[in-house]
Structures are given as C-alpha cells and as structure tokens.
Protein backbone atom coordinates (compact mmCIF):
# COMPACT_ATOMS: atom_id res chain seq x y z
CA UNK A 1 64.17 38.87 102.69
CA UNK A 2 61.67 41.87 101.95
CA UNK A 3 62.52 43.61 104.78
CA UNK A 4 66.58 43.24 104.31
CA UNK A 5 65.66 44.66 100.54
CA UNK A 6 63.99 47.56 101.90
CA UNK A 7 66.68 48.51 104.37
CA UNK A 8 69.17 48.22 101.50
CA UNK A 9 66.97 50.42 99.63
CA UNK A 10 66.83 53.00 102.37
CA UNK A 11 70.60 52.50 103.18
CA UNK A 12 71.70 53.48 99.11
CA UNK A 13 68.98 56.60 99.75
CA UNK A 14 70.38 57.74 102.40
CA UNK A 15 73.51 57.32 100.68
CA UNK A 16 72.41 59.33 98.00
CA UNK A 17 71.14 61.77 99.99
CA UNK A 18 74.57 62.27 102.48
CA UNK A 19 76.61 62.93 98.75
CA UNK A 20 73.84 64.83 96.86
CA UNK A 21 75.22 68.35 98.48
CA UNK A 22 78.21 70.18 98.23
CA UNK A 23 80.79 69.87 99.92
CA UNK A 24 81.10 73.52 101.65
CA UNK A 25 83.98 72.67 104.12
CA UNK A 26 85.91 71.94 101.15
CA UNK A 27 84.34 74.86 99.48
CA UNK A 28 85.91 76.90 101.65
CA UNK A 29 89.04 75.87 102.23
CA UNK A 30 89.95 76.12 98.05
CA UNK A 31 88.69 79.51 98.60
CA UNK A 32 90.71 80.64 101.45
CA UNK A 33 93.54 78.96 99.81
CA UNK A 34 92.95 81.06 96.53
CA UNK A 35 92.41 84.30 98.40
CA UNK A 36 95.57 84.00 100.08
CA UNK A 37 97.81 83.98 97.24
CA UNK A 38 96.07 87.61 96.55
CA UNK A 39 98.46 89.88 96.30
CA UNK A 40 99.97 91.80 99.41
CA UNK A 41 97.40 94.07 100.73
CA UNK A 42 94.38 92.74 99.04
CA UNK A 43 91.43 92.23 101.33
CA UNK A 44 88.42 89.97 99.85
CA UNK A 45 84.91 89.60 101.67
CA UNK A 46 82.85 86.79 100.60
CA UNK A 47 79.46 85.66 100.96
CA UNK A 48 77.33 82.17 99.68
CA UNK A 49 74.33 81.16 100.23
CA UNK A 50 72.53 78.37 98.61
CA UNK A 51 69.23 79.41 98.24
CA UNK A 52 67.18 76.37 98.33
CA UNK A 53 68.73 75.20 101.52
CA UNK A 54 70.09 78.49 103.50
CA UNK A 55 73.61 76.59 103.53
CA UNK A 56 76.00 79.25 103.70
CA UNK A 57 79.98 80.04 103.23
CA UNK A 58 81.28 83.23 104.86
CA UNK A 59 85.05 84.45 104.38
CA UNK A 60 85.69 88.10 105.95
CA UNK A 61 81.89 88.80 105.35
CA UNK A 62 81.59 91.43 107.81
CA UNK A 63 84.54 93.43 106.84
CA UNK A 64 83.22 96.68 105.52
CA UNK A 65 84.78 98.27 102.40
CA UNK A 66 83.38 100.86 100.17
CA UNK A 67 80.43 100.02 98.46
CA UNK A 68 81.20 101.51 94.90
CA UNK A 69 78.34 100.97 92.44
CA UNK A 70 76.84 97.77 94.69
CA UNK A 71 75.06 100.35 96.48
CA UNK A 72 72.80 100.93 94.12
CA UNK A 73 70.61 97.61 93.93
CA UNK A 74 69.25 99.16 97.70
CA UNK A 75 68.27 102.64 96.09
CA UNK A 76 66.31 100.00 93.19
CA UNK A 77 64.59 98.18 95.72
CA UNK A 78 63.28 101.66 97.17
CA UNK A 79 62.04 102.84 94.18
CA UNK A 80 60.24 99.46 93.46
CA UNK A 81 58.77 99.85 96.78
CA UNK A 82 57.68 103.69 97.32
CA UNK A 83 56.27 102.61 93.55
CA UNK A 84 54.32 100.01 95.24
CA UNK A 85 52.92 102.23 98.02
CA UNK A 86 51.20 104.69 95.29
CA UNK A 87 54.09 107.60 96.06
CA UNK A 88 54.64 107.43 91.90
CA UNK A 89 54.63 105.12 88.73
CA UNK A 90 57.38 103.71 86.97
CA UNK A 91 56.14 105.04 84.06
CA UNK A 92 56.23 108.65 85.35
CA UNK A 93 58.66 110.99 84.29
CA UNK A 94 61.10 113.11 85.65
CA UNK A 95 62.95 116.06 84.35
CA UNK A 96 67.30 114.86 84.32
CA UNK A 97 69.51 117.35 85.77
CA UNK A 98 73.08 117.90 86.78
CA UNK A 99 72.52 119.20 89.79
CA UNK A 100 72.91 118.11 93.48
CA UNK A 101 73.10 118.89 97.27
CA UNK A 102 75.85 117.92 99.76
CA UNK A 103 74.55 116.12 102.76
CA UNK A 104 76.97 117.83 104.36
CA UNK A 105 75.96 121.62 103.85
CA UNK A 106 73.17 121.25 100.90
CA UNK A 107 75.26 123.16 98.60
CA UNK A 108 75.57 122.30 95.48
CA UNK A 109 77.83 120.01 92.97
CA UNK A 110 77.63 118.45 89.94
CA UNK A 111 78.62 114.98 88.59
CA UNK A 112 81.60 114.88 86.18
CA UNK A 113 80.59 112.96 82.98
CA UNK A 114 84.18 111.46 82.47
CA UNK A 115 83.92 109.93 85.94
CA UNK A 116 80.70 107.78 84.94
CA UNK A 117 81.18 104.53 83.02
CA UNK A 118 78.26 105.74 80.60
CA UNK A 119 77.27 109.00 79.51
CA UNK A 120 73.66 108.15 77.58
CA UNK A 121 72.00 109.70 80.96
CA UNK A 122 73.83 112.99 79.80
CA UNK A 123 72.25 113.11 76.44
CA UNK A 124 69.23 113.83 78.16
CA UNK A 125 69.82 116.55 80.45
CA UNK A 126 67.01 119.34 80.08
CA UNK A 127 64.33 117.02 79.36
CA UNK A 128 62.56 114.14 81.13
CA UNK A 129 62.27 110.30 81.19
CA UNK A 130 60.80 107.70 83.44
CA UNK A 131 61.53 106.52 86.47
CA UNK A 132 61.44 102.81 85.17
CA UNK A 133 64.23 103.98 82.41
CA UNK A 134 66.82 105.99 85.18
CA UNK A 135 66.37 102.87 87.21
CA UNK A 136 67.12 100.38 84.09
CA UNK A 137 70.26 103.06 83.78
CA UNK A 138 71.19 103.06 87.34
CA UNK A 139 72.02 99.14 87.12
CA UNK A 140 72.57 98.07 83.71
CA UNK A 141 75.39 100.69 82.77
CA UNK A 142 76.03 101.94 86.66
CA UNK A 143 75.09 105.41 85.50
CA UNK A 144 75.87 108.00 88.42
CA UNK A 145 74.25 110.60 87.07
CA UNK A 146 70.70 108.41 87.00
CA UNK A 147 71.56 107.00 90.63
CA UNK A 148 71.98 110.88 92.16
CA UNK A 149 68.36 111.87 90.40
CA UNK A 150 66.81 108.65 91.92
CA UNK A 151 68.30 109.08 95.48
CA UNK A 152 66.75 112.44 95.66
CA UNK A 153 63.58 110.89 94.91
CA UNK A 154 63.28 108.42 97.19
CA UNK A 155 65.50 109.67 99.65
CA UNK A 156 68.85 107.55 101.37
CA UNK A 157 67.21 107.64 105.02
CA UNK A 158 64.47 105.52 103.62
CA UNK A 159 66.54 103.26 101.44
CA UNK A 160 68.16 102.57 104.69
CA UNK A 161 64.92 102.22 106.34
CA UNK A 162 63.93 99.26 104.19
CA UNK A 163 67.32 97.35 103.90
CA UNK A 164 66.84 96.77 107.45
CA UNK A 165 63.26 94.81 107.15
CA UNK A 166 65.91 92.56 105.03
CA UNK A 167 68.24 92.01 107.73
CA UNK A 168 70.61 94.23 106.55
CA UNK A 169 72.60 95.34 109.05
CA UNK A 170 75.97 97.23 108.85
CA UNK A 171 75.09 99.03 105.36
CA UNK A 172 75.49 102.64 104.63
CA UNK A 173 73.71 103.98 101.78
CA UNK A 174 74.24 107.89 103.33
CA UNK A 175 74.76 110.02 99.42
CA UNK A 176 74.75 109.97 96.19
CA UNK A 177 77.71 109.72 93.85
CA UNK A 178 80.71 112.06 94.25
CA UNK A 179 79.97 114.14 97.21
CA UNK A 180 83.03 115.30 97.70
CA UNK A 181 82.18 117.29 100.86
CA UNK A 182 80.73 114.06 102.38
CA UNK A 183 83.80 111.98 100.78
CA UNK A 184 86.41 114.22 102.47
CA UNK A 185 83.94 113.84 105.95
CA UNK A 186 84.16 109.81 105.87
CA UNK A 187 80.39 109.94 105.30
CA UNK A 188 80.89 107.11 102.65
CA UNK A 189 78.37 104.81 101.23
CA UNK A 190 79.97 101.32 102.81
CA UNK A 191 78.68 97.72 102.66
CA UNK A 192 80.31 94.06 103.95
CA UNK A 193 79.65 90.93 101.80
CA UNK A 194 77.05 89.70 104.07
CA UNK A 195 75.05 92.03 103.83
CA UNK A 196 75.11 92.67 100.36
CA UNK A 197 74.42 88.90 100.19
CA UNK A 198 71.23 89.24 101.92
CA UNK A 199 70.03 92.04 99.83
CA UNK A 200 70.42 89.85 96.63
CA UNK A 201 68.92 86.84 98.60
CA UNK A 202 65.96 89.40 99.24
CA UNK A 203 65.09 89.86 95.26
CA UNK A 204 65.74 85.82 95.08
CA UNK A 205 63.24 84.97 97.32
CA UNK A 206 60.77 87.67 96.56
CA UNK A 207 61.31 88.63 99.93
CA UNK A 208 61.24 92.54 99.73
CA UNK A 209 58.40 94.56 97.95
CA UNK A 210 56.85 92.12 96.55
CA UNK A 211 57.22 89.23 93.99
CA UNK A 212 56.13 91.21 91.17
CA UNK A 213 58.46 93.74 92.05
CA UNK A 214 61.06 91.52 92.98
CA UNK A 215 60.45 89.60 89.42
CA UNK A 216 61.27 93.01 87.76
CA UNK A 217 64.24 93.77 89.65
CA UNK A 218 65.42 90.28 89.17
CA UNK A 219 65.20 91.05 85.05
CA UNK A 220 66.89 94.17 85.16
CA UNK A 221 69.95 92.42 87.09
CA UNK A 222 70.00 89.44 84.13
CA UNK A 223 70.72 92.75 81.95
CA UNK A 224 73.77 93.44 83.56
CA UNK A 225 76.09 95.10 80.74
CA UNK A 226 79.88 94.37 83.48
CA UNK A 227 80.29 91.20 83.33
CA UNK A 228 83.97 90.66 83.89
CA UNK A 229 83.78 89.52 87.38
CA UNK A 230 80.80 86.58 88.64
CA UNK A 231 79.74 85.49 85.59
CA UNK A 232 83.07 85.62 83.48
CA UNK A 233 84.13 81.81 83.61
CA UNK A 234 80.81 80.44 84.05
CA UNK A 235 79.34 78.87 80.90
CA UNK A 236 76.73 80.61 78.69
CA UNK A 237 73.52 78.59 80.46
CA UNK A 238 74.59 79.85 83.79
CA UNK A 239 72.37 82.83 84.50
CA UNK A 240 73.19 85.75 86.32
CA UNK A 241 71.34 88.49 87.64
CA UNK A 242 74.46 90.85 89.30
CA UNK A 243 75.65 94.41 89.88
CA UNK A 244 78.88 95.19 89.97
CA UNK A 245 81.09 98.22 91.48
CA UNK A 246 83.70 99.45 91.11
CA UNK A 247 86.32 102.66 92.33
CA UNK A 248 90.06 103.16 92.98
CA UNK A 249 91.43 100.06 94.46
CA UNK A 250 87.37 98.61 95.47
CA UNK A 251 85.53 95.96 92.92
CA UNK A 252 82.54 94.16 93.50
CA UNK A 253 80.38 92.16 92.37
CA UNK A 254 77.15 90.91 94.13
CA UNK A 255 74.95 88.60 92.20
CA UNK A 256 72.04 85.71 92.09
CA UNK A 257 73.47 82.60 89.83
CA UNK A 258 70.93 80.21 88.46
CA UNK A 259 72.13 76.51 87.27
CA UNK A 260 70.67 75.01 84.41
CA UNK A 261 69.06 72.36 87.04
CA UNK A 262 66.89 74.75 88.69
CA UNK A 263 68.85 75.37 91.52
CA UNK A 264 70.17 78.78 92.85
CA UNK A 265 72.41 80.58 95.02
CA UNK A 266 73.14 84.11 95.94
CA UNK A 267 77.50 85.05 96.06
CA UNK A 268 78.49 88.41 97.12
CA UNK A 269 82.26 89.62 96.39
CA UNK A 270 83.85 92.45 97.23
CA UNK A 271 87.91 93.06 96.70
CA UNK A 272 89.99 95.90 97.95
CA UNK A 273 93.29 96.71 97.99
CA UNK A 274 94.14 95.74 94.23
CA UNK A 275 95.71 98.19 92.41
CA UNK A 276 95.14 96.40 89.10
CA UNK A 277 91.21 96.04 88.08
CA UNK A 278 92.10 93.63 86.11
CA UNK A 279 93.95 91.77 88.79
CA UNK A 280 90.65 91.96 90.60
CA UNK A 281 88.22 91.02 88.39
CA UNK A 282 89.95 88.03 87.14
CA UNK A 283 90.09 87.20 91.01
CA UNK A 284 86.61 87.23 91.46
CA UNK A 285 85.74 85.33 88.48
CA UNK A 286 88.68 82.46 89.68
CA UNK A 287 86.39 82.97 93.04
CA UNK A 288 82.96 82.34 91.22
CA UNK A 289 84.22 79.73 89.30
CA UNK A 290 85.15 77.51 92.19
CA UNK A 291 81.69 78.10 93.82
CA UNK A 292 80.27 76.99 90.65
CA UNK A 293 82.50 74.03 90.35
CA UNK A 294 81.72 72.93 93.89
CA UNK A 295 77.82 73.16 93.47
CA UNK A 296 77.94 71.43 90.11
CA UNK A 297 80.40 68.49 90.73
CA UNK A 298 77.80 66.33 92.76
C-alpha cells in the first residue's frame, strides 16, 4: 500500500513537472502564424531564450538586417569593460564634440541634430561630461551624437573583439552614426536576432565584464525611455531592461523581460520592410505579448 502511494506520488510529480513548462512548439507556431499575416515585404527575425533553462525559439534568427540603434548595447558593454581594465573611469570626463572621421577616408562629418531622437547631448557641446552620463545617453534616449563620442573612445575593432568572447557571431559594429561615406560603401553596422539575443543573454547572466558591470548595464536598460515595442502590452510588474532601434523601414527591439515569479528570458526582435513604424512597433509588441502569454499560462 505504501509503496503504490509513493509511486502515485511520483507519478502526479512527474506530472507536474511534464506541464510546468511552456509549451514552445506551440509558441512558435502562433508566432509564425502572426508574422505571416505581416504585411507584403516585411521580414521579422526573432530570437527567445528562457534564461533559466537555455530553451530557445528561433524564427529567421540569422537573417541579418540593419542594426539601427540595437548596436549600441555592444559599444556599452566595451566601455564597461575597457572601464574595468583601468583604461578610464566612468566618472571621467570627456570634452562633447560634433566632430567625426569616416572609416572610409578619415575625413570629417558631423551629426545632424534633427536626425537624433534627442538633442540634450547637443546642449553640451564645448564642454565636458562623464563617460558614465554619454553612456546613460547612448541607451536611454538613443542619442547619436553620445554613441559617435563613445565609439571613438573605445574603438569599433574592439567592441567587435569582445562580442565575440559572447558568441556573437555574424555582428557588425564597423562606425558610428551617419557615415555617409561608409553608408554609401555598404560598410553598415548589421546584426541578426540571434545574435543580438546572445548579447542581452550576456548582461542576464553576468556573463561579460563582470557582474558588477553587468548589474549596471542591466539598470541602465530598465531606464529605457522607447517603449512602444517589447514591453508595450505587457503589464506594469513585467520588467524590462531593452534597447530599441530604429531607421527607415528597420525597428528593433532587443530586451531581457523579468516575470513577477522570478523567472526570466531574453527576446530579440528585429522588423524590416515596414513602411509604417507604427505598423511595426505594434507588431512587435503583438510578438512580445504572445511570448509572455505562453511563459505565463502554465
């Protein structure tokens, strides 16, 4: 009798533990099914990862697409690290200027202040501020014009450098914002969803720098001012540490969502192809949603 209890017992555990994931097949298919009805043209590359189990969903997550603005979570991890390695503080200063070189030629060009989606950088031209602050700027408010002064900091060969000790494979982060000269060359900054994925898995799992660092890049994300796309149907207690991006016909969004429960996963999703940004965000937050409602119906 004891022994018929305890392999009932076992039996409803088991049970328990066969239902107590979700269901990613399914998953899957209500996202394929949503991204087809896209409209003609539109390409979407998604990426999911749960992050307490590694379970993963991949739709197109190797097509690669522009980056936009998701670029710029790799040029924050860079900083964070040549921070780490002594090279400068966070706290130190730098003067802000408008002022660049072509990685084409070196010659100069400037960044047009009606072309960045905030202009508070600007205000500050001709005198300094810290690192830690351009960086805030770089991700909070996308600000170009912070992004261009921290790549020629740190450099793009060695922001490259260090996305590959991530995995990071197919990603191009080659110049800084509106380099015409390397626009026109096809010397783009380009990602795929999979890899942006495991960049934001990275920062999750403290898994680049180093926690500390990791912890502070993680805050920064939760101050993410866009948030139109990932986090736009999910309700308030959802937390989500994200950067979007976004250019003519391109929008992104590549994020780590936290559940009320403690649990965690990292979604990556890039659109192209939509005229309409509109159109596109509300796509990606239809997208998020249904992640959401699949890891929360269990």
């Amino acid at each position: 009798m004891r022994l018929s209890i305890i392999l009932t017992s076992l039996a409803i555990l088991t049970l328990a533990c066969s239902t107590s994931q979700p269901d990613l097949v399914v998953m899957k298919q209500r996202l394929e099914k949503r991204i087809a009805a896209a409209p003609e043209g539109a390409r979407v590359g998604l990426a999911f990862e749960e992050l307490s189990t590694g379970a993963t969903v991949f739709i197109n997550e190797t097509e690669q697409m522009h980056a936009a603005s998701t670029m710029k979570v790799p040029v924050m991890i860079e900083v964070y690290r040549q921070a780490a390695e002594g090279r400068f503080a966070l706290t130190d200063s730098l003067p802000v200027t408008n002022r660049f070189r072509s990685i084409v030629d070196g010659s100069p060009y400037s960044i047009n202040v009606s072309e960045d989606s905030d202009s508070t950088v600007y205000h500050l031209i001709g005198k300094r501020t810290t690192i830690y602050n351009l960086t805030y700027q770089m991700i909070t408010v996308s600000s170009n014009l912070a992004t261009n002064i921290l790549i020629e900091l740190v450099d793009a060969e060695k922001v490259m450098a260090t996305l590959k000790t991530v995995g990071v494979e197919d990603m191009q982060v080659l110049s800084g914002v509106e380099d015409l000269k390397a626009y026109h060359r096809g010397l783009n900054n380009t990602t795929n969803a999979v890899d942006m994925m495991r960049v934001m898995s990275a920062i999750a799992r403290n898994a680049v720098v180093s926690p500390d660092a990791c912890k502070e890049m993680r805050k920064i994300l939760l101050d993410q001012q866009f948030r139109n796309k990932i986090p736009a149907k999910l309700p308030e207690e959802v937390k989500v540490a994200h950067k979007t991006g976004s250019i003519t016909r391109i929008n992104h969004d590549c994020a780590i969502v936290y559940l009320p429960d403690g649990r965690s996963y990292s979604l990556t999703i890039l659109t192209k192809g939509i005229d309409n940004h509109d159109e596109s965000a509300a796509l990606a937050a239809e997208l998020s949603w249904m992640v959401y409602d699949a890891m929360t119906r269990y």
